[in-house]
Protein backbone atom coordinates (compact mmCIF):
# COMPACT_ATOMS: atom_id res chain seq x y z
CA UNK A 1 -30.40 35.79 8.19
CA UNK A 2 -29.50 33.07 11.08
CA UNK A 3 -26.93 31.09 10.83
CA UNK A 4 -27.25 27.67 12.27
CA UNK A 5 -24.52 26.61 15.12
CA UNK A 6 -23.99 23.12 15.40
CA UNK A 7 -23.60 21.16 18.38
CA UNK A 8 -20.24 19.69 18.95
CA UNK A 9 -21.38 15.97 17.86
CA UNK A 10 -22.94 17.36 14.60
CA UNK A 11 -19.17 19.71 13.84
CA UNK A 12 -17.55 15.96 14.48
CA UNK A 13 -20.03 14.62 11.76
CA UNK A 14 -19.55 17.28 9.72
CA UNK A 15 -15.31 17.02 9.88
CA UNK A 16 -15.42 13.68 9.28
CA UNK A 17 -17.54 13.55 6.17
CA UNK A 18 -15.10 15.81 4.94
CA UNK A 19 -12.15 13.67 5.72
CA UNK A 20 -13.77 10.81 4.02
CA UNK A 21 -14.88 12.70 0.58
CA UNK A 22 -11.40 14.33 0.67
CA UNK A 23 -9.05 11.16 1.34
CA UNK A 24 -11.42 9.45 -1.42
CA UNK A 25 -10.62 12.33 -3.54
CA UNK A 26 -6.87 12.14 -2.76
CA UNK A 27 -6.33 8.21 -3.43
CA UNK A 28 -7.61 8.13 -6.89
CA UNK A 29 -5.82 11.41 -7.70
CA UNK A 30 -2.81 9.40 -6.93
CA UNK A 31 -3.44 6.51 -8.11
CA UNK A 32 -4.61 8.12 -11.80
CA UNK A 33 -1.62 9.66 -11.53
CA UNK A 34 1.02 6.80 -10.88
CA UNK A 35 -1.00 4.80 -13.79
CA UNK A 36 -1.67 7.33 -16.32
CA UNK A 37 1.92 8.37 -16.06
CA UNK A 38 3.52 5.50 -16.65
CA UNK A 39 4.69 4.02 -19.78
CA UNK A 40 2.37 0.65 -19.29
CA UNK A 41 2.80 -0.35 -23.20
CA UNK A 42 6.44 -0.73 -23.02
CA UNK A 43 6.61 -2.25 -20.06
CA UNK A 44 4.25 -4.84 -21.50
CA UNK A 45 6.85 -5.44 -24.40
CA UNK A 46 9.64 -5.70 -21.80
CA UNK A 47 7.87 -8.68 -20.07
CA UNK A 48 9.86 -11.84 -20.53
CA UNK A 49 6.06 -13.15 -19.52
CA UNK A 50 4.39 -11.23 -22.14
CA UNK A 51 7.12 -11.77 -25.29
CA UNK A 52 7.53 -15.78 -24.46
CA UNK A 53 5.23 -17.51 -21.93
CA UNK A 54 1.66 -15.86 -22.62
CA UNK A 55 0.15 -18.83 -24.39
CA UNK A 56 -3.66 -20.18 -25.01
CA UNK A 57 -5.40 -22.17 -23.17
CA UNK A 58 -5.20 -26.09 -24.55
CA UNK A 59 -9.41 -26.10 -23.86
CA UNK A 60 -9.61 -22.50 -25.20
CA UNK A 61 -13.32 -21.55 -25.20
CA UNK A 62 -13.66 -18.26 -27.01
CA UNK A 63 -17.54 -18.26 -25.66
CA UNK A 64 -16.13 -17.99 -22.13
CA UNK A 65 -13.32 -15.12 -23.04
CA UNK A 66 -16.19 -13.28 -24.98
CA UNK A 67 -18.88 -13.80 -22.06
CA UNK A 68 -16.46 -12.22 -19.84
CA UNK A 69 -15.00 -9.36 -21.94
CA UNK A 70 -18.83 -8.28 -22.76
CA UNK A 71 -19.71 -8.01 -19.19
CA UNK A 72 -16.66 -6.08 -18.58
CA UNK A 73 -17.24 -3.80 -21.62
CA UNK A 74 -21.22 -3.15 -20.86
CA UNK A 75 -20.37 -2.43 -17.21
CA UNK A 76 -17.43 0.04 -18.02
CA UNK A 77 -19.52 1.50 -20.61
CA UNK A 78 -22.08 2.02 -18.06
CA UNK A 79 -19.23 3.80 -15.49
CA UNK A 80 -18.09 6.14 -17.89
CA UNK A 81 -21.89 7.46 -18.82
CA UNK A 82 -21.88 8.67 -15.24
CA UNK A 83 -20.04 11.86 -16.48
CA UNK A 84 -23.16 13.16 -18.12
CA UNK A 85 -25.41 11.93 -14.89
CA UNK A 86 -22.50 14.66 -12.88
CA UNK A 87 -22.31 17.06 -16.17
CA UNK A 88 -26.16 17.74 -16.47
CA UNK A 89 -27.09 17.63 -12.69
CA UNK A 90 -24.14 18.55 -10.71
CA UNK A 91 -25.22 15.64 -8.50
CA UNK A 92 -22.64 12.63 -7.28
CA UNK A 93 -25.23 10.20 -6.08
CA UNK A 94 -24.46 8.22 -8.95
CA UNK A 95 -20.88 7.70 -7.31
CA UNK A 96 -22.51 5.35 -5.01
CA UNK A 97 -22.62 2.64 -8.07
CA UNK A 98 -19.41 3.97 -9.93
CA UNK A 99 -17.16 2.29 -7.28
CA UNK A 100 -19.31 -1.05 -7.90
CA UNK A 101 -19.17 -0.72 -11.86
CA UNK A 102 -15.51 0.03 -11.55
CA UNK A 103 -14.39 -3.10 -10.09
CA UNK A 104 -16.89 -5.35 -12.19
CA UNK A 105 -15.40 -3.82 -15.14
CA UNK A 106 -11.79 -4.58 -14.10
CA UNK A 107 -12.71 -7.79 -12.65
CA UNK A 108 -14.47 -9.15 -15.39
CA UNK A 109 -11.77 -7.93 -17.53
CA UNK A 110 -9.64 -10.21 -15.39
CA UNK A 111 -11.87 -13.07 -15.65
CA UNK A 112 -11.34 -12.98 -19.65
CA UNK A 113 -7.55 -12.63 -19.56
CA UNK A 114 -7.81 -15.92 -17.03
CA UNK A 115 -9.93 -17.61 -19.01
CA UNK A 116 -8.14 -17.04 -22.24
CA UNK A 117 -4.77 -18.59 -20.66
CA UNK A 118 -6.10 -21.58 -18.73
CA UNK A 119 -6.87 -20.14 -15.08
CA UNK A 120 -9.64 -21.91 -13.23
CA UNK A 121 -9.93 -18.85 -10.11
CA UNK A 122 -13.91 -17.84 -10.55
CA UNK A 123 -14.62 -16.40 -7.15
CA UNK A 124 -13.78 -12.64 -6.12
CA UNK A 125 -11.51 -13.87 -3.46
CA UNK A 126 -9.32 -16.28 -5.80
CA UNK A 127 -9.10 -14.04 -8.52
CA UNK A 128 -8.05 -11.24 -6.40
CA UNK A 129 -5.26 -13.74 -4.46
CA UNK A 130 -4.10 -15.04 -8.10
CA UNK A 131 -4.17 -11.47 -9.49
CA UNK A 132 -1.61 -10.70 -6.42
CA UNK A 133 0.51 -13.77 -7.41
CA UNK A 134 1.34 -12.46 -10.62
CA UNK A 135 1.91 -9.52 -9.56
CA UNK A 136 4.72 -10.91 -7.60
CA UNK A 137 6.12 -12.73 -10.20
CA UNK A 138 6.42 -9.99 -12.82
CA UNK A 139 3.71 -11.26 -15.30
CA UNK A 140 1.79 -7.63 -15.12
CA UNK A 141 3.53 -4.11 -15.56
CA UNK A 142 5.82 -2.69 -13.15
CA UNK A 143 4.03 0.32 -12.53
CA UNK A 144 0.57 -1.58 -11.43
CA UNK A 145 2.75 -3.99 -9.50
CA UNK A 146 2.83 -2.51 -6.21
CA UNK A 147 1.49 -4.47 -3.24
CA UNK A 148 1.36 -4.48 0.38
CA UNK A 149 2.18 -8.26 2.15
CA UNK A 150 3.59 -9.76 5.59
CA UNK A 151 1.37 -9.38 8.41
CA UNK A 152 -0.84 -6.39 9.90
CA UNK A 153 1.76 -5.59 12.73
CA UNK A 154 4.69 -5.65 9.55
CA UNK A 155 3.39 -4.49 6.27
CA UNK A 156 5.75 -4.67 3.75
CA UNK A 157 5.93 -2.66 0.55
CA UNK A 158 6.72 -3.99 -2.57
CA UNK A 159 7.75 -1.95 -5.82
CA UNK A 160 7.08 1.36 -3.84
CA UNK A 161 8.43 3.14 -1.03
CA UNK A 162 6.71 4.69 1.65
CA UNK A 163 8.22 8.07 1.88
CA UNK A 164 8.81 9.82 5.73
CA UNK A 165 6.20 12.61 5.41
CA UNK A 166 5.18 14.06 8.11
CA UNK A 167 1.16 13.91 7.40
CA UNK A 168 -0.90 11.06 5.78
CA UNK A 169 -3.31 13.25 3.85
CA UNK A 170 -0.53 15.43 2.00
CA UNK A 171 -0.98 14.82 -1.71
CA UNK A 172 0.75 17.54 -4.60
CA UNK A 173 0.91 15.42 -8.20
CA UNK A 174 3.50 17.97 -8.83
CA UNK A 175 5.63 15.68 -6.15
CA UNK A 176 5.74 11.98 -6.64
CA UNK A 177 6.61 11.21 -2.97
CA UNK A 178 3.29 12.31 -1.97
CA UNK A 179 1.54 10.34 -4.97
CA UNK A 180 3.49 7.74 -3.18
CA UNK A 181 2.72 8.33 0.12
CA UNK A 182 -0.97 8.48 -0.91
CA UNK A 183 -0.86 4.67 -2.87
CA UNK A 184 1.08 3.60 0.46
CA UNK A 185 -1.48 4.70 2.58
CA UNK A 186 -4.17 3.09 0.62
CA UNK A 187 -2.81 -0.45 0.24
CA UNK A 188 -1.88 -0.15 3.98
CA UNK A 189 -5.99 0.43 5.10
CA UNK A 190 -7.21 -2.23 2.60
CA UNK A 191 -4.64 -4.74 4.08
CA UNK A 192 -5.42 -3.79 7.58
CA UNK A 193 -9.09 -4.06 6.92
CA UNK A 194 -9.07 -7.96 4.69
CA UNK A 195 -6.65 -8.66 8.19
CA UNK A 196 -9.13 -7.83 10.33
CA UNK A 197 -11.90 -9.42 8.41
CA UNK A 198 -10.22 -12.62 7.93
CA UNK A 199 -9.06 -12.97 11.24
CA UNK A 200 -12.18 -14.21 12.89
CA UNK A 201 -12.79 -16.76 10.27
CA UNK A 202 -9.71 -18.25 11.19
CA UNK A 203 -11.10 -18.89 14.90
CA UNK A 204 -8.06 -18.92 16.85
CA UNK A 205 -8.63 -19.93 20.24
CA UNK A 206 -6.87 -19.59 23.56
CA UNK A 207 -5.73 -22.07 25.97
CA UNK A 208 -9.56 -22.17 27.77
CA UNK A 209 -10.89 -22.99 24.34
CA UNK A 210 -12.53 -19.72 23.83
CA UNK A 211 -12.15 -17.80 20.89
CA UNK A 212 -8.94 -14.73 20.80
CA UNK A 213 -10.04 -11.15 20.61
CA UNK A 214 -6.11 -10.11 20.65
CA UNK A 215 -4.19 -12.15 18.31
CA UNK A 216 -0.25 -12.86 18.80
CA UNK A 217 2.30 -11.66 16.14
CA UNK A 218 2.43 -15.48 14.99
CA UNK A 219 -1.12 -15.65 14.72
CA UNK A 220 -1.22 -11.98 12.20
CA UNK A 221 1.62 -14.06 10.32
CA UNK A 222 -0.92 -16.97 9.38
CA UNK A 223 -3.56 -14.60 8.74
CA UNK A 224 -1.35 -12.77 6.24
CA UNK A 225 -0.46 -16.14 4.61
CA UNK A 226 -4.32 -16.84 4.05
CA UNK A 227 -5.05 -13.32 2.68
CA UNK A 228 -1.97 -12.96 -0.18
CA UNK A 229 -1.27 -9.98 -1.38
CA UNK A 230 -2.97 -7.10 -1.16
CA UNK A 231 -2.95 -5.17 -4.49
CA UNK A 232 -4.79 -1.99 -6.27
CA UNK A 233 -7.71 -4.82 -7.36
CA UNK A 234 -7.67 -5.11 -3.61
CA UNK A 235 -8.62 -1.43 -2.70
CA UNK A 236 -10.94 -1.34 -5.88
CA UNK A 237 -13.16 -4.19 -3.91
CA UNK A 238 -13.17 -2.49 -0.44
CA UNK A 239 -14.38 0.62 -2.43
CA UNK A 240 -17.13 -1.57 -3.92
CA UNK A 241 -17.96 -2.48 -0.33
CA UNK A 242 -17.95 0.78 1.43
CA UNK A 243 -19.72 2.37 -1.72
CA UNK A 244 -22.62 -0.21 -1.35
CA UNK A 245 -22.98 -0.23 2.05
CA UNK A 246 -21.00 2.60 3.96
CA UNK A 247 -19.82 5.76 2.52
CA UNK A 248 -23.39 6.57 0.71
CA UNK A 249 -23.73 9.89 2.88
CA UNK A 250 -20.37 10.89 1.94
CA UNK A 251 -21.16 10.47 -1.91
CA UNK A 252 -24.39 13.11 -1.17
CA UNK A 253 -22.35 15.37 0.67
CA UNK A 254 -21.17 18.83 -0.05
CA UNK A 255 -17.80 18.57 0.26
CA UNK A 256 -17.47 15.11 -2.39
CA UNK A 257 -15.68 15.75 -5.69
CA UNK A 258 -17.64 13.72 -7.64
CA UNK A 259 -16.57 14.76 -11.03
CA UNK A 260 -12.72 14.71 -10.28
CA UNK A 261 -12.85 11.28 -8.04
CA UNK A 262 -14.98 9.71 -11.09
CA UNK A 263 -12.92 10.74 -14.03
CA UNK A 264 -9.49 10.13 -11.96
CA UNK A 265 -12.11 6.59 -11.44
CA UNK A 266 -12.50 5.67 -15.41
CA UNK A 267 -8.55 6.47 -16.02
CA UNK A 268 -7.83 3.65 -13.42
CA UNK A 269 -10.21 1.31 -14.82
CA UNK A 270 -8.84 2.21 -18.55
CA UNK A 271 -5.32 1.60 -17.84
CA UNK A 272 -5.96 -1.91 -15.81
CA UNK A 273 -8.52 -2.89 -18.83
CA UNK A 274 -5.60 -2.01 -21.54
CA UNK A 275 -3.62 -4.45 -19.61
CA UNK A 276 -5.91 -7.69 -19.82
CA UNK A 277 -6.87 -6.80 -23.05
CA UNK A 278 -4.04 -6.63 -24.67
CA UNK A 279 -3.06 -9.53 -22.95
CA UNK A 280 -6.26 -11.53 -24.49
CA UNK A 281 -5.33 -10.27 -27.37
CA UNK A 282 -2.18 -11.90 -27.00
CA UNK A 283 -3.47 -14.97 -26.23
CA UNK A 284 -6.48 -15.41 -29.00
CA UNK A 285 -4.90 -13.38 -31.62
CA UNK A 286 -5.89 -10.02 -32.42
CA UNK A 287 -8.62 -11.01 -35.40
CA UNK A 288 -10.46 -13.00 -32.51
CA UNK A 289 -10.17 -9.77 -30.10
CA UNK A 290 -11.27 -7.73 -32.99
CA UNK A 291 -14.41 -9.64 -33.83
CA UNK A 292 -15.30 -9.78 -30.47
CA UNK A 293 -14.75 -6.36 -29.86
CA UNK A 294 -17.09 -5.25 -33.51
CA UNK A 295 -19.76 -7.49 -31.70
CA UNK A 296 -19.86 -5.32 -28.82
CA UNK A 297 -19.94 -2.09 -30.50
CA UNK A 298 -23.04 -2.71 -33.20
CA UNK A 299 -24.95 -2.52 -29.72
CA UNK A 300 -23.21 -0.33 -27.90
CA UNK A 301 -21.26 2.99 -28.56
CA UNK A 302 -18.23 2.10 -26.18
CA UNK A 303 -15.94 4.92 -26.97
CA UNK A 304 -13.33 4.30 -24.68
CA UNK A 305 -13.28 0.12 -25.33
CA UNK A 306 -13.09 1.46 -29.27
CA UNK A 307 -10.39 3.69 -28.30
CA UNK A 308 -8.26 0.65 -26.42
CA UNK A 309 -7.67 -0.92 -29.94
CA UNK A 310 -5.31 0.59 -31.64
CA UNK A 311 -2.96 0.89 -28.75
CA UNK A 312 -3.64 -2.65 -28.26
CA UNK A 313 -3.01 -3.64 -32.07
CA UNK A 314 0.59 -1.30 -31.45
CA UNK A 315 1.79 -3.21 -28.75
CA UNK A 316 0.93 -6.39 -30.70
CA UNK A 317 2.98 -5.91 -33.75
CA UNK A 318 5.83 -4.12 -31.85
């Protein structure tokens, strides 16, 4: 039988399609890890936010909240039917729209929790920046409030600390530094990368009146002030991005963990959906979230939305 030797360019190729599929692997294993860990319902009691300032909107419109909250549903619902696409063929192509579905779900989910308290962001990028703003000022739980901010040369962490390992890629759930380390590593990419991104569009020019390639530490500064902060919603859009777009051999590839990277995938999107729904919930009463929900599932059988509800009614009469 031959064996094929590959040239030195295609062993590169090969290495670093590995890398990718295995990081990928890696940063939801942490991040599903940090979340589904965590005790997210009582730190949604302990929120001063949550027990005293979480209020309706004065122009409430239920059709909006509903709109939103069935688009999130129908998407997620769609995400987590993947598992049969990877149980009956063994194939991860589909990954290449879970990443996509993922953050629609979340983001929708976002959308209906804004719209049922009287926020007016509707784009991706002010929803994202407003999503990082209450992060900041403790109206979501502790353990999903972790954020990068300051500028690309200075990233600082907030509500996690880097740990001094001495590799990037180490990751053992048994040891929460390297979870950690992992979620660090991760924010610090998808800051660098919305940096680098935004940069240009600011157009900062030099003294000839040409445009900078090399921008000074005061320029990163205003950058960083433009951008926010950069949360977990954050990475869940650069994933949408590179899943549409850039990592589609990666998904095909040998070496992907499709099966672990999606169901690591849905926990992340089921913990951040709790949040916001519960939240709704909060904010419309629980009979309104109800109905809503019993619209959904005549038409769809959304196990894991159905499964939200009681942990959601729980928190609520807590």
């Amino acid at each position: 039988m031959l064996v094929k030797v590959l040239t030195e360019a295609e062993e590169k190729a090969k290495k670093e399609i590995w890398f990718k599929a295995e990081m990928t692997h890696r940063q939801f294993s942490a991040l599903a890890k940090k979340l589904c860990d965590s005790d997210i319902e009582n730190e949604i009691l302990n929120l001063d936010y949550f027990k005293n300032n979480l209020t309706p909107a004065q122009n409430l419109q239920i059709d909006e909240v509903e709109m939103w909250l069935m688009n999130s549903w129908n998407t997620e619902n769609v995400l987590f039917h993947n598992k049969s696409i990877l149980e009956n063929t063994g194939q991860s192509f589909c990954m290449q729209w879970a990443f996509p579905q993922a953050y629609y779900t979340t983001f929708c989910s976002i959308l209906a929790y804004y719209k049922s308290v009287g926020f007016s962001q509707m784009s991706h990028s002010a929803v994202l920046k407003e999503f990082g703003n209450l992060l900041s000022k403790q109206k979501y739980p502790e353990s999903i409030s972790i954020y990068t901010s300051d500028s690309k040369k200075s990233i600082v962490y907030n509500n996690i600390t880097k740990p001094n390992l001495d590799t990037t890629i180490e990751l053992d759930l048994a040891q929460p530094e390297t979870v950690d380390n992992q979620i660090c590593q991760l924010l610090k990419s998808t800051r660098e990368i919305m940096s680098d991104n935004r940069a240009p569009k600011m157009r900062f020019k030099a003294k000839s009146g040409q445009l900078r390639k090399n921008l000074t530490p005061e320029m990163w500064v205003k950058v960083s002030d433009s951008i926010g902060y950069t949360t977990i919603m954050d990475f869940l859009y650069r994933k949408r991005i590179k899943a549409n777009y850039l990592d589609i051999e990666t998904f095909n590839s040998a070496e992907f963990k499709g099966k672990l990277v999606l169901n690591n995938l849905c926990a992340i999107v089921n913990r951040l959906n709790l949040i916001n729904e519960t939240y709704i919930a909060k904010a419309v009463g629980f009979a309104v979230y109800k109905e809503m929900l019993d619209k959904h599932l005549v038409t769809v059988n959304n196990e894991i939305a159905k499964s939200r509800i009681a942990t959601i009614k729980t928190i609520l009469e807590a």
